[in-house]
C-alpha atoms as a PDB file:
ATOM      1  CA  UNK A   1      57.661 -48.828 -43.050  1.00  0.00           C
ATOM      2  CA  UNK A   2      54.183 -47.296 -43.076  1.00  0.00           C
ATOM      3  CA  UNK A   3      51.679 -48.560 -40.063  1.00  0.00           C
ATOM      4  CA  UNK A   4      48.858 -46.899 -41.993  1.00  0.00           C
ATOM      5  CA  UNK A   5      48.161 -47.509 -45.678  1.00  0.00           C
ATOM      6  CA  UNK A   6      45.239 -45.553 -47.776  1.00  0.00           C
ATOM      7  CA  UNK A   7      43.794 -46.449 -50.874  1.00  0.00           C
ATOM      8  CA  UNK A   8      41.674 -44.763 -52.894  1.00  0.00           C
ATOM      9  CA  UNK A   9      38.801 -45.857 -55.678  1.00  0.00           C
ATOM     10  CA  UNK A  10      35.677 -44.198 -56.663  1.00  0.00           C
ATOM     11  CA  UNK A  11      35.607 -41.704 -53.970  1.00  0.00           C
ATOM     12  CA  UNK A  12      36.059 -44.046 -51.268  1.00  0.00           C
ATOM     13  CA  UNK A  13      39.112 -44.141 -49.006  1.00  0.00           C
ATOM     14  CA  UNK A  14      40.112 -47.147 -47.681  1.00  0.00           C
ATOM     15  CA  UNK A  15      42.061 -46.336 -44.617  1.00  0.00           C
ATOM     16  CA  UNK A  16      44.033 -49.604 -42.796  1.00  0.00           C
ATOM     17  CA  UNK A  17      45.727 -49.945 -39.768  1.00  0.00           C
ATOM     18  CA  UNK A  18      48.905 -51.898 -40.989  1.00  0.00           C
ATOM     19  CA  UNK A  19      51.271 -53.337 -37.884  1.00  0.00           C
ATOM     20  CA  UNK A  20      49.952 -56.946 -38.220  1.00  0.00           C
ATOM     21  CA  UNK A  21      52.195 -58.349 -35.902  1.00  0.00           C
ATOM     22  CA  UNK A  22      51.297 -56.642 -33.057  1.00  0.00           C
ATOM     23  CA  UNK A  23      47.606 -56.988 -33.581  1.00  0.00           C
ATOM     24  CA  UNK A  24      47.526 -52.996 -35.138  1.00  0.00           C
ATOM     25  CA  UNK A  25      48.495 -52.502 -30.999  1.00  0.00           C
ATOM     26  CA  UNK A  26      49.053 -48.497 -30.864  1.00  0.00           C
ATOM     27  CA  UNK A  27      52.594 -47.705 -30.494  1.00  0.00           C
ATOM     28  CA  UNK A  28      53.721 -43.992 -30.997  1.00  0.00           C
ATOM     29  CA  UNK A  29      54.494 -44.303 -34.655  1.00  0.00           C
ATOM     30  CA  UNK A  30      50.430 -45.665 -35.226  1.00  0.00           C
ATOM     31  CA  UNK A  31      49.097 -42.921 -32.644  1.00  0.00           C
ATOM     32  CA  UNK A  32      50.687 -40.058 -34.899  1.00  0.00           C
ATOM     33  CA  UNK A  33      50.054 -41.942 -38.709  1.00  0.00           C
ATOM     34  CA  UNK A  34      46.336 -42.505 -37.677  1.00  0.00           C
ATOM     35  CA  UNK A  35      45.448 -38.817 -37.425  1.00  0.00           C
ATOM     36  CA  UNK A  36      47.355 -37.859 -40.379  1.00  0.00           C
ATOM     37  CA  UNK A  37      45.533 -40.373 -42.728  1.00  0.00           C
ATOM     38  CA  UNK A  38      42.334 -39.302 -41.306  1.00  0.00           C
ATOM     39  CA  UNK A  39      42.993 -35.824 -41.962  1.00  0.00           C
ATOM     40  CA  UNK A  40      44.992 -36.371 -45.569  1.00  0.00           C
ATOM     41  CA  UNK A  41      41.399 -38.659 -46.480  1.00  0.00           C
ATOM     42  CA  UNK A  42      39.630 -35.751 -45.433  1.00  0.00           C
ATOM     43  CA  UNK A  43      41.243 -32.871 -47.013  1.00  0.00           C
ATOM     44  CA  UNK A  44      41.231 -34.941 -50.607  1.00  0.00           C
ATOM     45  CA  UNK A  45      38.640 -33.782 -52.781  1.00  0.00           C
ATOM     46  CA  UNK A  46      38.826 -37.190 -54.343  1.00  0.00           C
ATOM     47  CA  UNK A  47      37.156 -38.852 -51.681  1.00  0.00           C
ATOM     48  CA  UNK A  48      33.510 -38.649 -50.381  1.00  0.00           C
ATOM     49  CA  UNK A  49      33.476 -41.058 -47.722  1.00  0.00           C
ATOM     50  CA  UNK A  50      36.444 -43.322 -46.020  1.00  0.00           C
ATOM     51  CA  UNK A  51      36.470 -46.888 -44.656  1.00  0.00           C
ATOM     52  CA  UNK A  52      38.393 -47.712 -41.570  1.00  0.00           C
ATOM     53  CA  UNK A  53      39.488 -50.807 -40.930  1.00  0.00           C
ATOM     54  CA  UNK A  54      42.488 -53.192 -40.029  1.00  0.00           C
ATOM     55  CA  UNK A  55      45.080 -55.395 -41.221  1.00  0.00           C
ATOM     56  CA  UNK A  56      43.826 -58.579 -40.192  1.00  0.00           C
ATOM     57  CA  UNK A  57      44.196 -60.608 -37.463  1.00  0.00           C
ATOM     58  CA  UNK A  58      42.709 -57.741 -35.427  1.00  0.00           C
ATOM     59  CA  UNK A  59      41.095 -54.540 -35.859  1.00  0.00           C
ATOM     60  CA  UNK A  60      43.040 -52.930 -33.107  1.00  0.00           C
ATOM     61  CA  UNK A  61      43.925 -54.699 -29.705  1.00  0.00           C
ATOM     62  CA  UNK A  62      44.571 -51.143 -27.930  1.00  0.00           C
ATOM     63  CA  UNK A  63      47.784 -49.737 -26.509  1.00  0.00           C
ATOM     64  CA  UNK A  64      51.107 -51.166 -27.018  1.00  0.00           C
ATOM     65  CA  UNK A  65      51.888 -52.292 -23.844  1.00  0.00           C
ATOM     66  CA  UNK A  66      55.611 -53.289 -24.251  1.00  0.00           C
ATOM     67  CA  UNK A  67      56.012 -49.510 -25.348  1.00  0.00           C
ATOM     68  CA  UNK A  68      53.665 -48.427 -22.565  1.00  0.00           C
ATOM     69  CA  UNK A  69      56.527 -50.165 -20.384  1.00  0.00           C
ATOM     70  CA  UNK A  70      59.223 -48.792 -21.795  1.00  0.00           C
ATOM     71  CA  UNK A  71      57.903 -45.110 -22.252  1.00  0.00           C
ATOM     72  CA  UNK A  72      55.896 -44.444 -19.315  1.00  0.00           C
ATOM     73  CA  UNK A  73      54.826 -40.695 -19.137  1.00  0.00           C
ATOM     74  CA  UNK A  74      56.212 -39.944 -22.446  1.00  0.00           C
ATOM     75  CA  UNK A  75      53.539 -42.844 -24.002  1.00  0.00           C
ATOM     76  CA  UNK A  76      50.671 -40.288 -23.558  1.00  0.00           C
ATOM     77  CA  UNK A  77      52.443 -37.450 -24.982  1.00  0.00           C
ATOM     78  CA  UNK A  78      52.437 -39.232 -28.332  1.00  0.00           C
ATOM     79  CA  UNK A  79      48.678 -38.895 -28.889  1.00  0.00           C
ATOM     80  CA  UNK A  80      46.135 -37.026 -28.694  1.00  0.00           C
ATOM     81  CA  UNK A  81      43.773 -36.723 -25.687  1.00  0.00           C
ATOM     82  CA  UNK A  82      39.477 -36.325 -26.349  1.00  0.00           C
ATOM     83  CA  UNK A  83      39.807 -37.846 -29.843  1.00  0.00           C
ATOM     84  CA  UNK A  84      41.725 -40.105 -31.930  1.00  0.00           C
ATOM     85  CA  UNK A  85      41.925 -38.098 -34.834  1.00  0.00           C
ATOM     86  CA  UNK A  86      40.254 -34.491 -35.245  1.00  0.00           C
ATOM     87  CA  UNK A  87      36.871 -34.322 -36.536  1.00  0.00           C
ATOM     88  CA  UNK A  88      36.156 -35.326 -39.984  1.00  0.00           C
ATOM     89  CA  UNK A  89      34.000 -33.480 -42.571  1.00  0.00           C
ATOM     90  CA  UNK A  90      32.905 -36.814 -44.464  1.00  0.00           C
ATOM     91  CA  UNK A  91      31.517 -39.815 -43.258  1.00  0.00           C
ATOM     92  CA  UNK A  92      33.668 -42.655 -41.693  1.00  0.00           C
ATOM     93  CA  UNK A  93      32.464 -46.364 -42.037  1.00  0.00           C
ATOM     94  CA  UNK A  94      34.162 -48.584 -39.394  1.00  0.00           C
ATOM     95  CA  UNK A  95      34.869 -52.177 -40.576  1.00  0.00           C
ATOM     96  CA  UNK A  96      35.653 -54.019 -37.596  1.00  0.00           C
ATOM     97  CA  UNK A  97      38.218 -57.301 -38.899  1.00  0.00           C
ATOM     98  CA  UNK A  98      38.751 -58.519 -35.566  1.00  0.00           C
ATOM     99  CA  UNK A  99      39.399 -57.699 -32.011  1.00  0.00           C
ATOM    100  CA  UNK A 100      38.859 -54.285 -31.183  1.00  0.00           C
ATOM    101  CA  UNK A 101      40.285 -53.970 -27.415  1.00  0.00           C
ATOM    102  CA  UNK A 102      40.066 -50.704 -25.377  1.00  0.00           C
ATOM    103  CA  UNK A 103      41.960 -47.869 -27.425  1.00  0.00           C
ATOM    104  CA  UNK A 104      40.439 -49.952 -30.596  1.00  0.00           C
ATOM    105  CA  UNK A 105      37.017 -50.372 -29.184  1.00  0.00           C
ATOM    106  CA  UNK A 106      37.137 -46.358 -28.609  1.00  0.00           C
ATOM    107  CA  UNK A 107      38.591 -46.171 -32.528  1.00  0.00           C
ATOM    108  CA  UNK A 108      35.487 -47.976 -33.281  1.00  0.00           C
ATOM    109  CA  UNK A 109      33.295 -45.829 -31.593  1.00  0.00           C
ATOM    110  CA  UNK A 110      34.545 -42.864 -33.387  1.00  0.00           C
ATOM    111  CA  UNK A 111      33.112 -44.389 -36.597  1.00  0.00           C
ATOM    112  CA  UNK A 112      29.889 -43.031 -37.778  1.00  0.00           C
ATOM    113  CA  UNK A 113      29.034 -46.629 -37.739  1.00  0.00           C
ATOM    114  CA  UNK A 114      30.305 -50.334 -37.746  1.00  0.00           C
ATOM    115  CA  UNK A 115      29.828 -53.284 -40.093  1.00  0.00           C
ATOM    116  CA  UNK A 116      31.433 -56.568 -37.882  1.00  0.00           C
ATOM    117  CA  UNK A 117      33.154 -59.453 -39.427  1.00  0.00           C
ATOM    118  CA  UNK A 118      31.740 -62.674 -37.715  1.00  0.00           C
ATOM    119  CA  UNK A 119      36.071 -63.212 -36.119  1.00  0.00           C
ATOM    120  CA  UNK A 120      34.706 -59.289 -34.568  1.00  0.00           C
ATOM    121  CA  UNK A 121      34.830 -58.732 -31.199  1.00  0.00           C
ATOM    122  CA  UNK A 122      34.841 -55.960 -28.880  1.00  0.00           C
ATOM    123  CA  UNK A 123      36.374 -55.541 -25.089  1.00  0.00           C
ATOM    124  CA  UNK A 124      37.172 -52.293 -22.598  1.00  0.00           C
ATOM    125  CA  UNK A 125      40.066 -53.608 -20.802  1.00  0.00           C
ATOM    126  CA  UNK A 126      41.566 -50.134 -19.289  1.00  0.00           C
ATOM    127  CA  UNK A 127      40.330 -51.152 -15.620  1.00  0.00           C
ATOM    128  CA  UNK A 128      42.769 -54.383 -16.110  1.00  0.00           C
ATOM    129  CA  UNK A 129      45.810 -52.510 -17.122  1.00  0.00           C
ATOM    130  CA  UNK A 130      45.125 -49.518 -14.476  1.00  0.00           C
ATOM    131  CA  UNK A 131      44.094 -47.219 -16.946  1.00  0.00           C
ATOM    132  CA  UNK A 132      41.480 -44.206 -17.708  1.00  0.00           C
ATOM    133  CA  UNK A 133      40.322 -44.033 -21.455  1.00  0.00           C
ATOM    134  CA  UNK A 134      40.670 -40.644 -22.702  1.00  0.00           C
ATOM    135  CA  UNK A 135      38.969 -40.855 -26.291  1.00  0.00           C
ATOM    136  CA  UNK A 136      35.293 -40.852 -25.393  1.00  0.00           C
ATOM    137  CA  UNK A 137      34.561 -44.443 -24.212  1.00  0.00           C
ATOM    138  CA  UNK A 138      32.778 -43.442 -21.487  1.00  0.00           C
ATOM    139  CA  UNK A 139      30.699 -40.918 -23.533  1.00  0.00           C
ATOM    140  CA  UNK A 140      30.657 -43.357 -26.949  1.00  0.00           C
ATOM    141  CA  UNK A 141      30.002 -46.485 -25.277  1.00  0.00           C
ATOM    142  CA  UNK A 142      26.636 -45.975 -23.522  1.00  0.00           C
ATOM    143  CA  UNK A 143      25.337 -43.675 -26.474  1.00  0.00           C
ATOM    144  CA  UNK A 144      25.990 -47.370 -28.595  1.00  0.00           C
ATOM    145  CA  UNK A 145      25.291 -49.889 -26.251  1.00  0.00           C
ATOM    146  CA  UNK A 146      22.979 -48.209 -22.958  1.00  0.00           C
ATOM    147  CA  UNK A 147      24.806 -47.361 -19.795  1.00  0.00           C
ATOM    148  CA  UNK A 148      24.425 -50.561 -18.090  1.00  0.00           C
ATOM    149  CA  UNK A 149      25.958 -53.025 -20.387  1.00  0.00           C
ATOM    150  CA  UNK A 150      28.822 -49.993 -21.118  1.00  0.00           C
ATOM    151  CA  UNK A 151      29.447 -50.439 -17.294  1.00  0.00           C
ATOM    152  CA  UNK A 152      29.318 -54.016 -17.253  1.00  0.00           C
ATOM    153  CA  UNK A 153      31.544 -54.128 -20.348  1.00  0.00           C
ATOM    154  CA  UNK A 154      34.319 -51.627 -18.755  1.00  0.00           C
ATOM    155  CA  UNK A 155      34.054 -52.670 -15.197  1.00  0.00           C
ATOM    156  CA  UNK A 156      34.485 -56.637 -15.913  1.00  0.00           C
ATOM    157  CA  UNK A 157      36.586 -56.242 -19.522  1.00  0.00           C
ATOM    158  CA  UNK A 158      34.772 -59.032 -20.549  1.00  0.00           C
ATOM    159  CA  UNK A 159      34.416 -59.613 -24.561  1.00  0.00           C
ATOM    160  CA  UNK A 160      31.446 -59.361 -26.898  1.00  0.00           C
ATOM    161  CA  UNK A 161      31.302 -61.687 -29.645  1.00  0.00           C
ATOM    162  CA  UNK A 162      30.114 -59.812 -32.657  1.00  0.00           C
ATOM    163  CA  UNK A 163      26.830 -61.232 -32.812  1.00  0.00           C
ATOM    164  CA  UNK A 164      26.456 -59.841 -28.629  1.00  0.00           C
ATOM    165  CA  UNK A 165      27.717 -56.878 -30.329  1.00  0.00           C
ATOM    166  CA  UNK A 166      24.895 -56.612 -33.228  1.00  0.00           C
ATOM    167  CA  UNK A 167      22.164 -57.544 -30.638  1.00  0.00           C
ATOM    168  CA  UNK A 168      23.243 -54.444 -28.071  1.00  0.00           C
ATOM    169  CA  UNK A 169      23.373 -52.019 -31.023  1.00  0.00           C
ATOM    170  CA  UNK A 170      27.198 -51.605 -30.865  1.00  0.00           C
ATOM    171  CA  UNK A 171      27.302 -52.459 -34.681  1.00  0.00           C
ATOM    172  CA  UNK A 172      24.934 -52.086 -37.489  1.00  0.00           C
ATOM    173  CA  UNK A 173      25.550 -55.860 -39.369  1.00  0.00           C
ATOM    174  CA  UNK A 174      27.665 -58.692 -39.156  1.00  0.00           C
ATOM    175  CA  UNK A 175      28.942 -60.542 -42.237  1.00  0.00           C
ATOM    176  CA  UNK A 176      31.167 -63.463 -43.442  1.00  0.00           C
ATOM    177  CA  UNK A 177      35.107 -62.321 -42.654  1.00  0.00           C
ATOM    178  CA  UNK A 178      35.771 -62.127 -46.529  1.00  0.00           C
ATOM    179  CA  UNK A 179      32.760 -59.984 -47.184  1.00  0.00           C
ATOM    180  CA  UNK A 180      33.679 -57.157 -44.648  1.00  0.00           C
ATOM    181  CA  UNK A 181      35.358 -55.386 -47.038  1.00  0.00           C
ATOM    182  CA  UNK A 182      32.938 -55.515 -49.877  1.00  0.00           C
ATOM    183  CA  UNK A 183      30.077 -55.005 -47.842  1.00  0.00           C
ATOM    184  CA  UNK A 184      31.320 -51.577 -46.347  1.00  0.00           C
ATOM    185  CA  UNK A 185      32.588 -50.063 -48.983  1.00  0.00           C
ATOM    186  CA  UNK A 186      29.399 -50.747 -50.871  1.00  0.00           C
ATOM    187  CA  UNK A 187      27.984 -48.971 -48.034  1.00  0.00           C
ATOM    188  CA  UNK A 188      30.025 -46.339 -49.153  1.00  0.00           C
ATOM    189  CA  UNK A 189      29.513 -46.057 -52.298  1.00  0.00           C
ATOM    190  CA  UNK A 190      25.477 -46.048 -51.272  1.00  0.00           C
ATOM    191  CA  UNK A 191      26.945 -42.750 -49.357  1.00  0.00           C
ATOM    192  CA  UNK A 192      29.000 -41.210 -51.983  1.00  0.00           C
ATOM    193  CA  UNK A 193      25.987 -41.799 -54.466  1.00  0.00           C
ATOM    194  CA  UNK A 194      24.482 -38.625 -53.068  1.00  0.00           C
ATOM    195  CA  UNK A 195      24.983 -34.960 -52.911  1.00  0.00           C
ATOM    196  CA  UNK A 196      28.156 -34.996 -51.403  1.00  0.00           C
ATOM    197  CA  UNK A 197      27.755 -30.771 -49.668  1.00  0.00           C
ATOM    198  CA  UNK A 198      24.052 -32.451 -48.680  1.00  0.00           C
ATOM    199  CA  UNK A 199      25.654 -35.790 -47.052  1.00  0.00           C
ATOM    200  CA  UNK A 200      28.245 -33.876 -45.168  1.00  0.00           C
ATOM    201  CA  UNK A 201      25.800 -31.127 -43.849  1.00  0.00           C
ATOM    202  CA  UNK A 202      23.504 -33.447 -42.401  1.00  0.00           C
ATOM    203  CA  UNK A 203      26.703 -35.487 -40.755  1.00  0.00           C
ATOM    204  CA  UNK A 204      27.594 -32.095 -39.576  1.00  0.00           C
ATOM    205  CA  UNK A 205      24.088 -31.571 -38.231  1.00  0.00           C
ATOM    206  CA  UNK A 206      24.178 -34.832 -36.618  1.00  0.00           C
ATOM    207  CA  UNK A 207      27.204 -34.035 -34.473  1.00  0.00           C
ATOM    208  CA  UNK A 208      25.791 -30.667 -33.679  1.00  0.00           C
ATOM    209  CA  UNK A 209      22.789 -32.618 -31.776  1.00  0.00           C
ATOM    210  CA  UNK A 210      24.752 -35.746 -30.163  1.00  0.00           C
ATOM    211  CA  UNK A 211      27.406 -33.578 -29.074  1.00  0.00           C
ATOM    212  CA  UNK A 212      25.180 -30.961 -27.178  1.00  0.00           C
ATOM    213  CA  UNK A 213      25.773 -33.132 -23.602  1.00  0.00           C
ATOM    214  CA  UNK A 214      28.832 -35.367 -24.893  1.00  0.00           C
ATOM    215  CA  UNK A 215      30.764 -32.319 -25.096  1.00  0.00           C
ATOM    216  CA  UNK A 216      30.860 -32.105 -21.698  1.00  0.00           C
ATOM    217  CA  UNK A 217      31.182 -35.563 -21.493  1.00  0.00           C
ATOM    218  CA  UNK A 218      34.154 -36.002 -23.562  1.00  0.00           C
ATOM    219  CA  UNK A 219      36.393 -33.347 -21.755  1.00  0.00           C
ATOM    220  CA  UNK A 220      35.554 -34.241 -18.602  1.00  0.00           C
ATOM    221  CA  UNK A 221      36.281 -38.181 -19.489  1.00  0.00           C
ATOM    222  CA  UNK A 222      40.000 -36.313 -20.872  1.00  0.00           C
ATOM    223  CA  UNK A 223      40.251 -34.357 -17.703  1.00  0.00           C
ATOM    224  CA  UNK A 224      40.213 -37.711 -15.755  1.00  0.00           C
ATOM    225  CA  UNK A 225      42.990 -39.660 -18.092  1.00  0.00           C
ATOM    226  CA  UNK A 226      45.436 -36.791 -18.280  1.00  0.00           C
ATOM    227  CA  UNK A 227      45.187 -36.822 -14.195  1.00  0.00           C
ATOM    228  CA  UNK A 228      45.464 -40.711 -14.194  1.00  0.00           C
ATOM    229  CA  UNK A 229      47.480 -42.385 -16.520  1.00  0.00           C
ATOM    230  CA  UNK A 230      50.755 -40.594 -16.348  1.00  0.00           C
ATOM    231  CA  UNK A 231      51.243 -41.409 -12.582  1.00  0.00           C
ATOM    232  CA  UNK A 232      50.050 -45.009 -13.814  1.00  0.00           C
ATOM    233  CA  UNK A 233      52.290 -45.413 -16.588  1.00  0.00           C
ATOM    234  CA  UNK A 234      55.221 -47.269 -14.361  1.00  0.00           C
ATOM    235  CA  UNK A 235      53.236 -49.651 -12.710  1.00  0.00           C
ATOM    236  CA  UNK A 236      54.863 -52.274 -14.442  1.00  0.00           C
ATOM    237  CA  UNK A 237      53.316 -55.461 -12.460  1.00  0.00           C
ATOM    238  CA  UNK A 238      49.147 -54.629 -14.167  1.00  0.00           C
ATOM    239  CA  UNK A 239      50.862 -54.716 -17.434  1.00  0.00           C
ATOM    240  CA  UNK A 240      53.097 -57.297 -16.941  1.00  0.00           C
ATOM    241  CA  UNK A 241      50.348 -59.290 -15.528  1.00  0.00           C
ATOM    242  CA  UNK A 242      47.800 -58.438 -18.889  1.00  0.00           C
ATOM    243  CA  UNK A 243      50.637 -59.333 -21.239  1.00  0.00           C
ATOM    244  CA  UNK A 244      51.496 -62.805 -19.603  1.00  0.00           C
ATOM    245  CA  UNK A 245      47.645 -63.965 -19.640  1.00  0.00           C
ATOM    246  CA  UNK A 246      46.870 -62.448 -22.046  1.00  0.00           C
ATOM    247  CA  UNK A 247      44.008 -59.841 -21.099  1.00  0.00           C
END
């Protein structure tokens, strides 16, 4: 069974997060598949631009916790640490289906940007489960949304609706649930309508200049998980507790 499907039309990847039934949670099997896709999408010269999204209910509601439980310290060496999938070339569109919780939120961040359904909605929840985030929250997250509400947002692990999330800049439009998908990858298309070598240069460019302090940012955020988590990963009461209620 594949947890991460990719289609492909008019130079547009469509790339899905596909474990429904645990809310596209990341288990091992989804932390490995989602680089791969990213990288396959990437590589193909068939495809200008890719679409990330999920298989609905939820865009991603973060770690796995039952396999969290059960794996402890070998959890974290499943995925990768800074990013959750290398770099890409081409642009990434980020069409948020529904809840994206703490490992999702930090997918979402990792878009180049986010169209919202209106069942969107966004939460940092790694201080309730005991938790560091190691894929550039605490670099993404203030960049999107300023450093106050990123701190409010990751200190209290409240929600954002999606409309709270269009308001604070977190996403750049909100639509009706069944035009998500149509709506982004028209987007897309919009993208892949131009010089493809010219699009990708001036993504490139625009790393080059957010990344000059978020560099830093980023390892020293993965410098803090890889000391935290693992001696975290057995304390089985926090995650017992989040499962049961829920949050």
């Amino acid at each position: 069974m594949t947890v991460v499907r990719t289609d492909i039309d008019d130079r547009v990847a469509v790339v899905t997060l596909d474990r429904p039934e645990s809310r596209n949670a990341l288990n091992g099997e989804l932390l490995r598949a989602i680089p791969e896709a990213m990288a396959r999408a990437d590589a193909d010269d068939a495809v200008d631009v890719i679409v990330l999204t999920g298989a609905d209910p939820a865009f991603c509601a973060g770690i796995d916790l039952k396999e969290l439980e059960a794996g402890g310290l070998d959890f974290f060496r499943q995925g990768g640490v800074g990013r959750p999938w290398a770099r890409t070339t081409k642009p990434v569109v980020g069409a948020v289906n529904g809840p994206a919780v703490t490992g999702g939120l930090e997918i979402a961040l990792h878009c180049d940007f986010l169209v919202a359904s209106d069942r969107a909605s966004f939460a940092d929840t790694h201080a309730r489960v005991g938790l560091l985030p190691g894929w550039g929250l605490t670099v993404l997250l203030p960049q999107a949304v300023g450093a106050r509400k990123a701190k409010e947002m990751s200190l209290t692990g409240n929600f954002l609706s999606a409309e709270e999330a269009l308001l604070f800049g977190l996403v750049n439009k909100v639509v009706p649930h069944d035009e998500l998908l149509p709506t982004a990858t028209a987007l897309a298309h919009d993208i892949a309508s131009g010089d493809a070598r010219a699009v990708r240069a001036l993504l490139a460019s625009y790393e080059r200049v957010l990344a000059v302090d978020p560099e830093r940012g980023l390892a020293l955020e993965a410098e803090a998980a890889r000391a935290w988590n693992p001696s975290r990963a057995g304390s089985t009461a926090g995650l017992a507790a989040v499962r049961r209620d829920g949050r």
